[in-house]
Protein backbone atom coordinates (compact mmCIF):
# COMPACT_ATOMS: atom_id res chain seq x y z
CA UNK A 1 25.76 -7.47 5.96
CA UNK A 2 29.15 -8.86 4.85
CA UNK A 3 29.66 -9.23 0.76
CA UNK A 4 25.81 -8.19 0.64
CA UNK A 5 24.46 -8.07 -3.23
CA UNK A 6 21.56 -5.99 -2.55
CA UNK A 7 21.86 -2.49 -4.54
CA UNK A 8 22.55 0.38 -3.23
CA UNK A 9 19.16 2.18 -4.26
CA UNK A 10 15.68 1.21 -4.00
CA UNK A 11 13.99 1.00 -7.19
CA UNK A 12 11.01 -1.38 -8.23
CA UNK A 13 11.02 -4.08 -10.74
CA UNK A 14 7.80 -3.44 -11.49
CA UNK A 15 8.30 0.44 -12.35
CA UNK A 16 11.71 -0.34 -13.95
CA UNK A 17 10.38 -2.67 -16.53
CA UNK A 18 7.12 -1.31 -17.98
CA UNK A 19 7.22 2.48 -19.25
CA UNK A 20 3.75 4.57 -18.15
CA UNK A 21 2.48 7.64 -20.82
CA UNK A 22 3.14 10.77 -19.10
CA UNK A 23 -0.05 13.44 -18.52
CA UNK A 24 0.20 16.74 -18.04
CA UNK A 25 -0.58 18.91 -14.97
CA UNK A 26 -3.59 20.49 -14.22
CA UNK A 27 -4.05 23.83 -14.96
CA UNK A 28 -7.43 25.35 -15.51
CA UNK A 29 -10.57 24.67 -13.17
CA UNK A 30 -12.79 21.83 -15.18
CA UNK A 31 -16.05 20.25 -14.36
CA UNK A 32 -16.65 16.67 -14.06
CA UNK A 33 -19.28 14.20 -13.25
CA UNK A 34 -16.59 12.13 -10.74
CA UNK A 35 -12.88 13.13 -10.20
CA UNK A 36 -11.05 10.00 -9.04
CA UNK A 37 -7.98 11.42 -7.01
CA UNK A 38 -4.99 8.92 -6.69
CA UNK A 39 -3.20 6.83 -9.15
CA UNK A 40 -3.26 3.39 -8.20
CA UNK A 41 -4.85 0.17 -8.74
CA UNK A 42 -8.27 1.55 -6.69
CA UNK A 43 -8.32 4.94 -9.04
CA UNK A 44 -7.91 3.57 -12.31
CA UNK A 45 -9.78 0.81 -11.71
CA UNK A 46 -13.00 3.25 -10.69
CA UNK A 47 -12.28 5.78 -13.41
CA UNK A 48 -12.20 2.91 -15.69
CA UNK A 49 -15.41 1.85 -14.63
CA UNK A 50 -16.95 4.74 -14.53
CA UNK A 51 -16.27 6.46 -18.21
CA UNK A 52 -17.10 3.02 -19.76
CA UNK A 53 -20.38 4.13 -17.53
CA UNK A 54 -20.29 7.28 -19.83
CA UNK A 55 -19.69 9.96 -16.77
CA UNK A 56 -17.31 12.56 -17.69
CA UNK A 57 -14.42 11.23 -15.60
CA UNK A 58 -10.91 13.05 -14.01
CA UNK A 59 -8.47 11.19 -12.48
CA UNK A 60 -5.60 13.27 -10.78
CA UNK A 61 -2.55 11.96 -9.20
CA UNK A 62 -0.24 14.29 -6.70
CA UNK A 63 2.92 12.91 -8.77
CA UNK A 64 3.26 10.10 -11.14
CA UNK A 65 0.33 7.66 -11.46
CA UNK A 66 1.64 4.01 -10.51
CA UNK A 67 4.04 6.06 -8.46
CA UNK A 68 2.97 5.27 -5.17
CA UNK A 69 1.98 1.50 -3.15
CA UNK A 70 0.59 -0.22 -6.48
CA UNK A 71 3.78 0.04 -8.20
CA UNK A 72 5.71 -0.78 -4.98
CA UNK A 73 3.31 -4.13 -4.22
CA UNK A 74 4.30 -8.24 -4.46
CA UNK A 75 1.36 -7.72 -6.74
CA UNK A 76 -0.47 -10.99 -5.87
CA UNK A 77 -3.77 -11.57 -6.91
CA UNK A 78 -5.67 -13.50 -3.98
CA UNK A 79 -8.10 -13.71 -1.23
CA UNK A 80 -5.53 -15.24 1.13
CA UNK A 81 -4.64 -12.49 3.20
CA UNK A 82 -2.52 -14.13 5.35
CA UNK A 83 -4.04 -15.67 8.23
CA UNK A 84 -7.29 -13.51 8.60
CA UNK A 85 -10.46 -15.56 8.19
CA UNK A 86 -10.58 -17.87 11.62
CA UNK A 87 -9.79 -14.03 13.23
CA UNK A 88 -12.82 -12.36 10.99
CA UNK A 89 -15.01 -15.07 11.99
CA UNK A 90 -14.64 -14.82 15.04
CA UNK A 91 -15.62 -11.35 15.46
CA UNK A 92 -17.86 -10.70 12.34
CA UNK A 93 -19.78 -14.11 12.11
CA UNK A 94 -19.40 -16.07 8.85
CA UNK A 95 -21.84 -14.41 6.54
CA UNK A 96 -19.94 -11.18 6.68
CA UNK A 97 -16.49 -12.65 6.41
CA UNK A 98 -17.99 -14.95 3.32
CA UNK A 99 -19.01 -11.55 1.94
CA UNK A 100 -15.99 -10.02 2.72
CA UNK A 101 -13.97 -13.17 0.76
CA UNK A 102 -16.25 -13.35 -2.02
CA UNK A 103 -15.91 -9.67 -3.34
CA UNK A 104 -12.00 -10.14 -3.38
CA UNK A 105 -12.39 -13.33 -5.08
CA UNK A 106 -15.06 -11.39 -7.70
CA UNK A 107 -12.28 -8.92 -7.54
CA UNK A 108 -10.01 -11.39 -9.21
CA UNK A 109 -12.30 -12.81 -11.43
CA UNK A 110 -13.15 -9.06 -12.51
CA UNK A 111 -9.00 -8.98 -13.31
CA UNK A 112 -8.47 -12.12 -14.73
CA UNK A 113 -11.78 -10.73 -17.58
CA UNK A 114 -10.55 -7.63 -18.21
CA UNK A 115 -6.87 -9.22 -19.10
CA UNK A 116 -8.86 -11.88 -21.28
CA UNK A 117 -11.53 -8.74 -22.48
CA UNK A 118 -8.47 -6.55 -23.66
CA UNK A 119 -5.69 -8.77 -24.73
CA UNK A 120 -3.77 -7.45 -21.59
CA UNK A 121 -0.01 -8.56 -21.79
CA UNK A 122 0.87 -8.27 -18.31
CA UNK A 123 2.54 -11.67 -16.73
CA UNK A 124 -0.57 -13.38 -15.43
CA UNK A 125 -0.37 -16.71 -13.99
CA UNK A 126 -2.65 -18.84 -12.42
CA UNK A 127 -0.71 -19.99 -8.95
CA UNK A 128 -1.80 -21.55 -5.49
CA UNK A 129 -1.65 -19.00 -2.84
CA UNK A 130 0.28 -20.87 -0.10
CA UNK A 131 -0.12 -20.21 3.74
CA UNK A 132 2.71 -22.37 5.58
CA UNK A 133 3.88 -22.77 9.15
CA UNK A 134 7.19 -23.64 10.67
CA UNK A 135 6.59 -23.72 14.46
CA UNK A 136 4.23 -25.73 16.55
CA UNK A 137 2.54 -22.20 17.55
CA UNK A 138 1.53 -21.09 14.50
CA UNK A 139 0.60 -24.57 12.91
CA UNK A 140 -2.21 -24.67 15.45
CA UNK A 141 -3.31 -21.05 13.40
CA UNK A 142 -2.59 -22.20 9.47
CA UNK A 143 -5.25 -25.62 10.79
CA UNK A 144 -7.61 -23.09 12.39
CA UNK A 145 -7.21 -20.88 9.26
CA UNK A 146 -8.41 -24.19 7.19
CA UNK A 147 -11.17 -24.85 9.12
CA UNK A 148 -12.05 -21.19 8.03
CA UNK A 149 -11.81 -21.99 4.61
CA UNK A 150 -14.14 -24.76 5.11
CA UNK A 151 -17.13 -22.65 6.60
CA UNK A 152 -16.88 -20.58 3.68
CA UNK A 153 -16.58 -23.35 1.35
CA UNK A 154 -13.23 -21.78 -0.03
CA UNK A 155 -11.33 -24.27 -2.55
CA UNK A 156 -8.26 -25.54 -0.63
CA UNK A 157 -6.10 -28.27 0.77
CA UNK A 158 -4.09 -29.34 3.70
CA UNK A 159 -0.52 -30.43 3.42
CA UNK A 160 2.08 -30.98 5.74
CA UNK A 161 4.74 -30.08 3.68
CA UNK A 162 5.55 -27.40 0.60
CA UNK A 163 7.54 -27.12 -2.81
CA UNK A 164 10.26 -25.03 -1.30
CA UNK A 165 13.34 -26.24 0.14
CA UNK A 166 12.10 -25.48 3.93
CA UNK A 167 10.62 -27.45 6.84
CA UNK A 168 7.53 -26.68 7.61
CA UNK A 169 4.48 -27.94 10.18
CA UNK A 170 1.72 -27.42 8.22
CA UNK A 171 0.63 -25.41 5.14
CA UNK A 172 -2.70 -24.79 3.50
CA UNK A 173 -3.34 -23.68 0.19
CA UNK A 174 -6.10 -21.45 -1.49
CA UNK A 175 -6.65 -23.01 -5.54
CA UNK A 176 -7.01 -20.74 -8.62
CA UNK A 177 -5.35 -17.73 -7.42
CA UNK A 178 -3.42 -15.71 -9.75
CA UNK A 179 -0.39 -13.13 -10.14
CA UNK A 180 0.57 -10.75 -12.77
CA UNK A 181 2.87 -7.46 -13.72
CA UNK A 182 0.35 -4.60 -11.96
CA UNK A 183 2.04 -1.64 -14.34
CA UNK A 184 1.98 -3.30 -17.04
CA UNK A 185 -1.95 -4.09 -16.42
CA UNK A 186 -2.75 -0.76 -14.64
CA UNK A 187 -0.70 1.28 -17.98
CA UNK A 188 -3.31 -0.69 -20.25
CA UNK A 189 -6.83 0.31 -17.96
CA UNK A 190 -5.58 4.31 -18.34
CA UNK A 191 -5.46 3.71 -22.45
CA UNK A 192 -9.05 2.42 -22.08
CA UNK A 193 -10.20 5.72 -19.36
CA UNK A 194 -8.61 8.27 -22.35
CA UNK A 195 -10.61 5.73 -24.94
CA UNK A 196 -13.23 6.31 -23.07
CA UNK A 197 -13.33 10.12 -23.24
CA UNK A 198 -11.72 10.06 -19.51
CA UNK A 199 -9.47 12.90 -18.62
CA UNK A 200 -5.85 12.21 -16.23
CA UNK A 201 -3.72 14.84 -14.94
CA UNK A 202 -0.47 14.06 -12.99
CA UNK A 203 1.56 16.04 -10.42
CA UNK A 204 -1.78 17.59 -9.63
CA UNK A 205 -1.95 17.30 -5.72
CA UNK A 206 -5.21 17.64 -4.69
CA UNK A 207 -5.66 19.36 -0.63
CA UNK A 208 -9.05 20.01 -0.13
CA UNK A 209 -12.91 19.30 -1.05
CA UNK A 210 -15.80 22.07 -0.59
CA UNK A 211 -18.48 20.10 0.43
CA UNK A 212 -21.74 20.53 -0.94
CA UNK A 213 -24.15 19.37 -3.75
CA UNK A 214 -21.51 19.75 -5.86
CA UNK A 215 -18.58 19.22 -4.64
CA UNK A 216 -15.37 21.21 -5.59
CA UNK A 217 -11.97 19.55 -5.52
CA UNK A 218 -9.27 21.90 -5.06
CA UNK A 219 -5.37 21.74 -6.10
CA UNK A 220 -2.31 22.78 -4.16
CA UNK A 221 -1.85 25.32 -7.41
CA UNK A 222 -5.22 26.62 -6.53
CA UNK A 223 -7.66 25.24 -9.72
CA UNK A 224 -10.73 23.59 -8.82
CA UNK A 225 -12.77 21.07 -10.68
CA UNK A 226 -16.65 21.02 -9.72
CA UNK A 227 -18.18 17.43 -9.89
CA UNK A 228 -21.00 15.03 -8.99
CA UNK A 229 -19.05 12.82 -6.55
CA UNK A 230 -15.58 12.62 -5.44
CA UNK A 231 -13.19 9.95 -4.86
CA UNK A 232 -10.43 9.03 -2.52
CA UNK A 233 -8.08 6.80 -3.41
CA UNK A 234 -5.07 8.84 -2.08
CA UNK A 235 -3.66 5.93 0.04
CA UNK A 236 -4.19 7.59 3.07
CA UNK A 237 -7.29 9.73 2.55
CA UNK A 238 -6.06 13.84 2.41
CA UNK A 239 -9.40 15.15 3.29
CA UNK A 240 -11.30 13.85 6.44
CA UNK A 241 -14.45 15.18 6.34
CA UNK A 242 -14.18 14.88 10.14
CA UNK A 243 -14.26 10.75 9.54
CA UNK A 244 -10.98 10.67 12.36
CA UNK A 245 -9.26 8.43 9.03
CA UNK A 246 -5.81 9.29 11.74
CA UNK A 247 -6.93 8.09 14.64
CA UNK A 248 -8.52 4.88 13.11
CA UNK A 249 -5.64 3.27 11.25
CA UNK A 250 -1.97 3.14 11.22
CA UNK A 251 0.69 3.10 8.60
CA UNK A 252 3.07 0.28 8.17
CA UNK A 253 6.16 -0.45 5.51
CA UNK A 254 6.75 -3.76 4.43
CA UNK A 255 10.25 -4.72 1.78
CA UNK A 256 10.85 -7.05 -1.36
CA UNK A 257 13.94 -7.85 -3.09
CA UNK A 258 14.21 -9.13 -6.32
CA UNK A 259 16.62 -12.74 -6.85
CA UNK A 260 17.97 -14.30 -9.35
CA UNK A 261 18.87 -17.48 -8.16
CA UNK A 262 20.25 -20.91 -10.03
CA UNK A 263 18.15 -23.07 -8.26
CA UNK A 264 15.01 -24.28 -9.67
CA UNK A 265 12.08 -22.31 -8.24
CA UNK A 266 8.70 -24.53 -7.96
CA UNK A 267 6.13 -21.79 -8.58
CA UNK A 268 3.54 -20.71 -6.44
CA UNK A 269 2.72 -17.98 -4.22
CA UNK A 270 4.15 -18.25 -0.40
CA UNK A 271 3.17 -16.64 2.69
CA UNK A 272 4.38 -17.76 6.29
CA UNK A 273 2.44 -17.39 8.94
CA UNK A 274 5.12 -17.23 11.48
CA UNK A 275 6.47 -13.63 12.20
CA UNK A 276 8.31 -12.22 10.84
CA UNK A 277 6.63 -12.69 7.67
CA UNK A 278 8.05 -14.13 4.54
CA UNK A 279 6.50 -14.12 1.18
CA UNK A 280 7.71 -15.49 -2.19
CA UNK A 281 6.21 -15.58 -5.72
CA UNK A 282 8.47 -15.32 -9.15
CA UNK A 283 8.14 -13.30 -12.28
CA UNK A 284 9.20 -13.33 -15.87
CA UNK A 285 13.19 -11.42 -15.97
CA UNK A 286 14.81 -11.13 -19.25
CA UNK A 287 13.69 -14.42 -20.03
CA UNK A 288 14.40 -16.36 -16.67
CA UNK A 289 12.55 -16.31 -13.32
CA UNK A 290 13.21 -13.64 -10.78
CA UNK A 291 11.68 -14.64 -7.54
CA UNK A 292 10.49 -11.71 -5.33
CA UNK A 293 10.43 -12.05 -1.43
CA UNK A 294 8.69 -9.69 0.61
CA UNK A 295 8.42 -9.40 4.49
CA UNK A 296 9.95 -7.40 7.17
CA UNK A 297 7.05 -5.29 7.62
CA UNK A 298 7.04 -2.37 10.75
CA UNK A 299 4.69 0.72 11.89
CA UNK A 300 6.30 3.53 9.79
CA UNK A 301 8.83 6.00 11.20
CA UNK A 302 9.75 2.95 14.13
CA UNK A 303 11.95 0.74 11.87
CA UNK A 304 15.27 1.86 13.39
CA UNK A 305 17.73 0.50 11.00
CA UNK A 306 16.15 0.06 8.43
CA UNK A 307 18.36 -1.67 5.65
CA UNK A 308 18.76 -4.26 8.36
CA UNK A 309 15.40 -5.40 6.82
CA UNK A 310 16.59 -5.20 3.07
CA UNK A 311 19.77 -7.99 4.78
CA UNK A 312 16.85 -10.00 6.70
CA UNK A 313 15.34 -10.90 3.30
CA UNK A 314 18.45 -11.55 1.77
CA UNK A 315 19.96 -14.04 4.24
CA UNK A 316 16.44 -15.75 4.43
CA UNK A 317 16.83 -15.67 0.22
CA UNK A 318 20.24 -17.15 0.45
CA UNK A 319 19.22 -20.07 2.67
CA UNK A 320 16.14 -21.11 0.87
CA UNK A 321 16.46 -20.57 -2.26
CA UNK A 322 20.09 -19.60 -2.90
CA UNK A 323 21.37 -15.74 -4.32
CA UNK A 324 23.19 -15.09 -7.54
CA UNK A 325 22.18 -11.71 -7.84
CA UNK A 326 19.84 -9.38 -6.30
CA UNK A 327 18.97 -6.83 -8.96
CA UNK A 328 15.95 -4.82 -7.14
CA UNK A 329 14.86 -3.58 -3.72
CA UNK A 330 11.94 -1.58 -3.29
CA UNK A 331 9.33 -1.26 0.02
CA UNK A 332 5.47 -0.54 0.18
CA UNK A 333 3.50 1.47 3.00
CA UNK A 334 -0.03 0.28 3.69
CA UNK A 335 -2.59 1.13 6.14
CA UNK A 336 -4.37 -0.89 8.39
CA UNK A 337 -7.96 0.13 9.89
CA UNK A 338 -9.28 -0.94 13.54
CA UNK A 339 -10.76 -4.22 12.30
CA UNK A 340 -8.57 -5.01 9.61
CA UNK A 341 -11.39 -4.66 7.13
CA UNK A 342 -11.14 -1.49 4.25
CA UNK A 343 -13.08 1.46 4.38
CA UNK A 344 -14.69 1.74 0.95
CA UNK A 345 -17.86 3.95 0.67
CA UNK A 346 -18.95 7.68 1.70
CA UNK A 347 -16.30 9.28 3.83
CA UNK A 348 -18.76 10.19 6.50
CA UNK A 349 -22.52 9.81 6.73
CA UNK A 350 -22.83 13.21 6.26
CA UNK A 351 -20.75 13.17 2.54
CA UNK A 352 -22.60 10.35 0.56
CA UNK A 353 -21.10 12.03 -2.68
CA UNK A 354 -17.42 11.82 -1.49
CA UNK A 355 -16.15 8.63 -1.33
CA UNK A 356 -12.83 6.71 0.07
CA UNK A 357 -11.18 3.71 -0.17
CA UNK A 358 -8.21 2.65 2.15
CA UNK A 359 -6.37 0.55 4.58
CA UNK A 360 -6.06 -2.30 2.78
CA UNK A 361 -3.90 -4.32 4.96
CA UNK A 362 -1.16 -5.19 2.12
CA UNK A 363 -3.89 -6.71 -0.15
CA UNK A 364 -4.69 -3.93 -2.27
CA UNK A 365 -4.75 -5.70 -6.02
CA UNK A 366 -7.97 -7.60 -5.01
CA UNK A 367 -9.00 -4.97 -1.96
CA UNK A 368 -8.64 -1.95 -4.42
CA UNK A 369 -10.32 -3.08 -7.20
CA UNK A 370 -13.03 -4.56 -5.29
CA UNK A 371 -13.48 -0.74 -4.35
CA UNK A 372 -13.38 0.13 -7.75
CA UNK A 373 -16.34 -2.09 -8.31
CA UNK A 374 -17.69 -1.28 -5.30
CA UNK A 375 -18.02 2.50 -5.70
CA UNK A 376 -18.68 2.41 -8.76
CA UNK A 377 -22.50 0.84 -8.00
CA UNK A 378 -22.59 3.73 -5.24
CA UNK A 379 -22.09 6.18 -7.64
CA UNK A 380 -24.56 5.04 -10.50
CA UNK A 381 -27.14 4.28 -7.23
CA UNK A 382 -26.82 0.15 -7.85
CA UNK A 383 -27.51 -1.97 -4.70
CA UNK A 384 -23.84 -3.94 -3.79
CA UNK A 385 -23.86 -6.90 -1.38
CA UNK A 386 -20.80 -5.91 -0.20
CA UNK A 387 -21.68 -1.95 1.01
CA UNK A 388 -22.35 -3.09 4.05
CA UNK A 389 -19.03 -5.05 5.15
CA UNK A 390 -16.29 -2.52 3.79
CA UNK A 391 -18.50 1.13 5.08
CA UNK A 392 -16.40 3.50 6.87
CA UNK A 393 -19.42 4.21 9.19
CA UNK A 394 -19.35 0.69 10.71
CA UNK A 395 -18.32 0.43 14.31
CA UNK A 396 -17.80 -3.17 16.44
CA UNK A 397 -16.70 -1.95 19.85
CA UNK A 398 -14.40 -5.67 19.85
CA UNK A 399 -11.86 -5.49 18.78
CA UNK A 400 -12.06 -2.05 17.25
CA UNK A 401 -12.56 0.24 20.80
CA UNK A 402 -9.07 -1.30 22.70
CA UNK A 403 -7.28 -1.10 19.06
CA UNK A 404 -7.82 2.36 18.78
CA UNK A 405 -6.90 3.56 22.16
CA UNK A 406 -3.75 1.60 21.67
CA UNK A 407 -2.76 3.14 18.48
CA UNK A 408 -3.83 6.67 19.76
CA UNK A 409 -1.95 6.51 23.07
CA UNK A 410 1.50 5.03 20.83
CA UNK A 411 0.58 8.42 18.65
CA UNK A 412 1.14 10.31 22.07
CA UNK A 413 3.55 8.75 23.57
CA UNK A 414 5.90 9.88 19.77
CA UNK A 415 4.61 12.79 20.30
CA UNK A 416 5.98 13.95 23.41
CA UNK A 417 9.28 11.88 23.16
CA UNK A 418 10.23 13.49 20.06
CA UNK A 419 9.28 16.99 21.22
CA UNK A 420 11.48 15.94 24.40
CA UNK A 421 14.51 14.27 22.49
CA UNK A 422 17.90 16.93 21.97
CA UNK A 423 20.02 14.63 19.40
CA UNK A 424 24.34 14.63 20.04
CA UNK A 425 24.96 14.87 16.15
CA UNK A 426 25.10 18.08 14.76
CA UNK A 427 25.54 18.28 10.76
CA UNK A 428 29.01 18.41 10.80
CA UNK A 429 29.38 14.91 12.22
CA UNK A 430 27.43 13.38 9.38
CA UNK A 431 29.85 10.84 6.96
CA UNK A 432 28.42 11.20 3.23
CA UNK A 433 25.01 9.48 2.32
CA UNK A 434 24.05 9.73 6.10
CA UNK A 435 20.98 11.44 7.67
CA UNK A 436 19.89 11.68 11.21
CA UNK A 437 18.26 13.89 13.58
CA UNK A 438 20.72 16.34 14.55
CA UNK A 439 20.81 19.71 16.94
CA UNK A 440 21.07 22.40 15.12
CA UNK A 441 20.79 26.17 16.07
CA UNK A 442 20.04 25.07 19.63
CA UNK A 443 16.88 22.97 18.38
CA UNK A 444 16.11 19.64 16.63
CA UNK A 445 16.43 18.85 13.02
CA UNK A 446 16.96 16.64 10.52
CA UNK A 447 19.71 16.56 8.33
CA UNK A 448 21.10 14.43 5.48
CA UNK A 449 24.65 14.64 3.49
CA UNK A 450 24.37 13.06 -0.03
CA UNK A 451 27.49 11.49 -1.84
CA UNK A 452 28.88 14.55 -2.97
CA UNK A 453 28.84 16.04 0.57
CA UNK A 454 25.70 18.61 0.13
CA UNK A 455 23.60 19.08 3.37
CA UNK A 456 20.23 19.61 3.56
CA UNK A 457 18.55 20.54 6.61
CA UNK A 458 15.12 20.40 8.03
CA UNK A 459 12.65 21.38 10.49
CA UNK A 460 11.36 17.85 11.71
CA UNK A 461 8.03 18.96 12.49
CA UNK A 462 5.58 16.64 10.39
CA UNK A 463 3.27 19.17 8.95
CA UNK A 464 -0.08 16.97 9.15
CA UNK A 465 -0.31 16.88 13.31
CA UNK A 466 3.18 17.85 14.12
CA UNK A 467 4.77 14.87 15.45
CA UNK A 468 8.59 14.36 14.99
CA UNK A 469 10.09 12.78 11.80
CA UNK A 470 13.10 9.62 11.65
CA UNK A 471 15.47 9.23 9.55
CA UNK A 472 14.84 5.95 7.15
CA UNK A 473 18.69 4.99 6.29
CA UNK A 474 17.08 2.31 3.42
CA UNK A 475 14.94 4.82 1.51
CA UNK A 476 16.77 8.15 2.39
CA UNK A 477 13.62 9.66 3.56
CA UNK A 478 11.98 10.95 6.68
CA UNK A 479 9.13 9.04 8.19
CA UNK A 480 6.64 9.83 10.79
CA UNK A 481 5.88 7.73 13.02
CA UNK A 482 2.90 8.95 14.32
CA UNK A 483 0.29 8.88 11.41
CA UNK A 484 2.72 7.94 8.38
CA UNK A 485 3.70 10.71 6.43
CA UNK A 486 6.72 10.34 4.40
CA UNK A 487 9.14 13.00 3.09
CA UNK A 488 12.62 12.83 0.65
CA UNK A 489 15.19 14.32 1.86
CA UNK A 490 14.82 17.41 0.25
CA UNK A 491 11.79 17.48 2.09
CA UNK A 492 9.21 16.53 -0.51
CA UNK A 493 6.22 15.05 0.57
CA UNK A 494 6.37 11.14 -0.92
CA UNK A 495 3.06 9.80 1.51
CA UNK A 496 0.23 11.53 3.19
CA UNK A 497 -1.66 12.51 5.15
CA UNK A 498 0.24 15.41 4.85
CA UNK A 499 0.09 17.75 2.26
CA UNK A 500 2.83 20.43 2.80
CA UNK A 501 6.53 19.54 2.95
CA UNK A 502 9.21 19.94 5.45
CA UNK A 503 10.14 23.50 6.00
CA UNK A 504 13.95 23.87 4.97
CA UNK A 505 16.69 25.35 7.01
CA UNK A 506 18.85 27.98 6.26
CA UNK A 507 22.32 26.91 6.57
């Protein structure tokens, strides 16, 4: 994009403005009552709960807690999750998808206490959550969406226009929703878990759970801590526990810049419902507003190009709102189940005492700590209204069946085309910061030349299932597109499921 002001490097506002206590790495086996593994908004919330419970609590985090989605989110706080609730009704009835809105909206209420509870300095706002619609298509959605709202008696109002400078159809708008600064509130909960006699240990990747009464959870360095009940909040869950978590949801990245912009920004929180999607909200930047917008979102690994969505946002920014600067880009990877409702409870039927949370859909700050809550009353043997909307074990043959043989066949068909594809580059044709599949040695491989002209060189083998890796051009990284497993390109692993990293080349 010409005279583009987006940086050259992703990095998040979020992570770049709060600093988050370091905690050493694991190394000695322990025993616990629960270890919590993954360090985002659904495993600090549940280790919170859970040592103010009393258990002995570990929470362990492959790399950095606040590392991963959380600190990479739009972090808004609602139960408008974009247009969803006509859809859930429609195949879940309204008493379910009432349950399934009330526990995010408890979910917020739950935040908006324990920022009140513990002084928590974090942003927070109370905002509208704004659905709008700019084409006659998708107006005849945001009106069904509001007839939603008003079988679940959900506070909200019709409007044919919106504060932003932007014709639109239609628009509806879901009162008393919130936003805030997620590090800055998530860096406050893991003060209260070490209050609470809670343990955390970071760059700690765990691989594997022995099943049993007491179940072991075992580290990549080999220590083991023996507990009551396990958790997984890994993102994408890293043990199974033959559940199929692969085969029944897919991984997709989504992008936000931050803008500075002179023009006067209304507040609220926007969402359109036309695709692709847009979303704005501001937040507090060295004393002005800096207005984040979010969208672009794609299945992982089948982006293409993908800083052409980094310039999508910013011409969309530059029209509505106008550009001075664009100080941050950053993008998110979510997961998305069959039915587009989380799994949160035991990981199989046969596991009751190891316990997952994922696939969010993008709405993890009210999705992940309703599992907090949630899991937390499974644990201590409480009966939750909600157990029975979000359990991994459910099955609804519509729309769930024809989703999943669609995803699973688009698995295959990566499969064999990237076993089949023989790329033209070789390393030697690569210009510096560029990566792309390349032949090398007669065989595929992935290569990447950084600014200094180093290579590094890769097998392109995923190692969770071994489908072929692409090259992501916006976040220098290697993504599969087959289950969404993410690698640096030094071959790191940066998402699961997979556990092992790219094996190097010699060169």
């Amino acid at each position: 994009m010409k005279n583009s002001k987006l940086p050259d490097f992703s990095e998040s506002y979020w992570k770049d403005s709060c600093q988050v206590q370091g905690y050493e790495t694991l190394s000695t086996d322990l025993e616990a009552d629960a270890v919590v593994i993954g360090g985002g908004i659904t495993g600090i919330t549940t280790a919170y709960l859970l040592s103010k419970e009393g258990l002995r609590v570990i929470l362990l985090d492959g790399s950095k807690i606040l590392n991963g989605t959380t600190g990479h989110t739009t972090a808004k706080i609602t139960s408008q999750h974009g247009v969803i609730y006509d859809e859930l009704i429609q195949h879940f009835g309204v008493e379910q998808t009432r349950l399934y809105y009330e526990a995010n909206n408890g979910a917020l209420n739950f935040i908006r206490s324990m920022i009140n509870d513990h002084q928590i300095d974090c942003d927070f706002s109370e905002e509208d959550a704004i659905i709008y619609a700019e084409s006659e298509t998708y107006l005849k959605q945001v009106q069904k969406e509001y007839d939603a709202y008003k079988k679940l008696n959900i506070s909200s109002e019709y409007s044919e226009s919106i504060a932003l400078d932007m014709a639109v159809r239609g628009a509806v708008s879901m009162k008393n929703q919130a936003q805030f600064h997620p590090v800055k509130y998530l860096a406050a909960l893991t003060q209260e878990i070490t209050k609470n006699g809670g343990k955390i240990f970071e760059n700690t990747t765990a691989v594997d759970v022995e099943t049993g009464n007491r179940p072991r959870v075992v580290t990549k360095d080999g220590y083991k801590i023996t507990c009551r009940h396990a958790v997984i909040a890994s993102h994408f869950p890293f043990f199974d526990g033959a559940g199929f978590y692969f085969a029944r949801m897919h991984a997709e990245r989504s992008y936000a810049i931050g803008v500075k912009t002179e023009s006067d920004y209304p507040g609220g929180m926007y969402l359109s419902a036309d695709s692709p999607t847009r979303s704005l909200r501001y937040t507090n930047y060295n004393g002005e507003k800096l207005i984040i917008v979010g969208g672009e979102s794609h299945q992982t690994g089948q982006g293409m190009c993908t800083s052409k969505h980094y310039e999508a946002l910013e011409a969309f920014s530059e029209k509505v709102i106008g550009v001075s600067e664009i100080p941050y880009r950053w993008s998110a990877q979510d997961l998305i189940t069959l039915d587009k409702i989380p799994y949160i409870g035991p990981i199989t039927a046969h596991h009751e005492n190891i316990l997952v949370a994922t696939g969010y859909r993008k709405w993890g700050m009210t999705n992940g700590t309703a599992a907090g809550l949630l899991i937390k009353d499974l644990i201590l043997e409480k009966k939750n209204p909600y157990a029975d909307v979000f359990t991994p074990s459910r099955f609804k043959a519509y729309p769930s069946l024809k989703t999943m043989v669609t995803e699973n066949a688009d698995v295959a068909k990566h499969l064999i085309e990237g076993k089949l594809e023989m790329p033209d580059k070789t390393p030697g044709d690569l210009s510096p910061d560029e990566g792309a599949a390349v032949t090398y040695n007669g065989k595929r491989a992935g290569a990447y030349k950084d600014k200094e002209g180093k290579l590094y060189v890769l097998d392109t083998t995923c190692t969770h299932l071994g489908c072929e890796v692409e090259w992501n051009n916006a976040e220098r990284s290697w993504d599969c597109p087959c289950h969404g497993s993410r690698f640096s390109f030094e071959g790191e692993v940066l998402e699961g499921p997979a556990t092992e990293p790219l094996e190097k080349l010699d060169q």
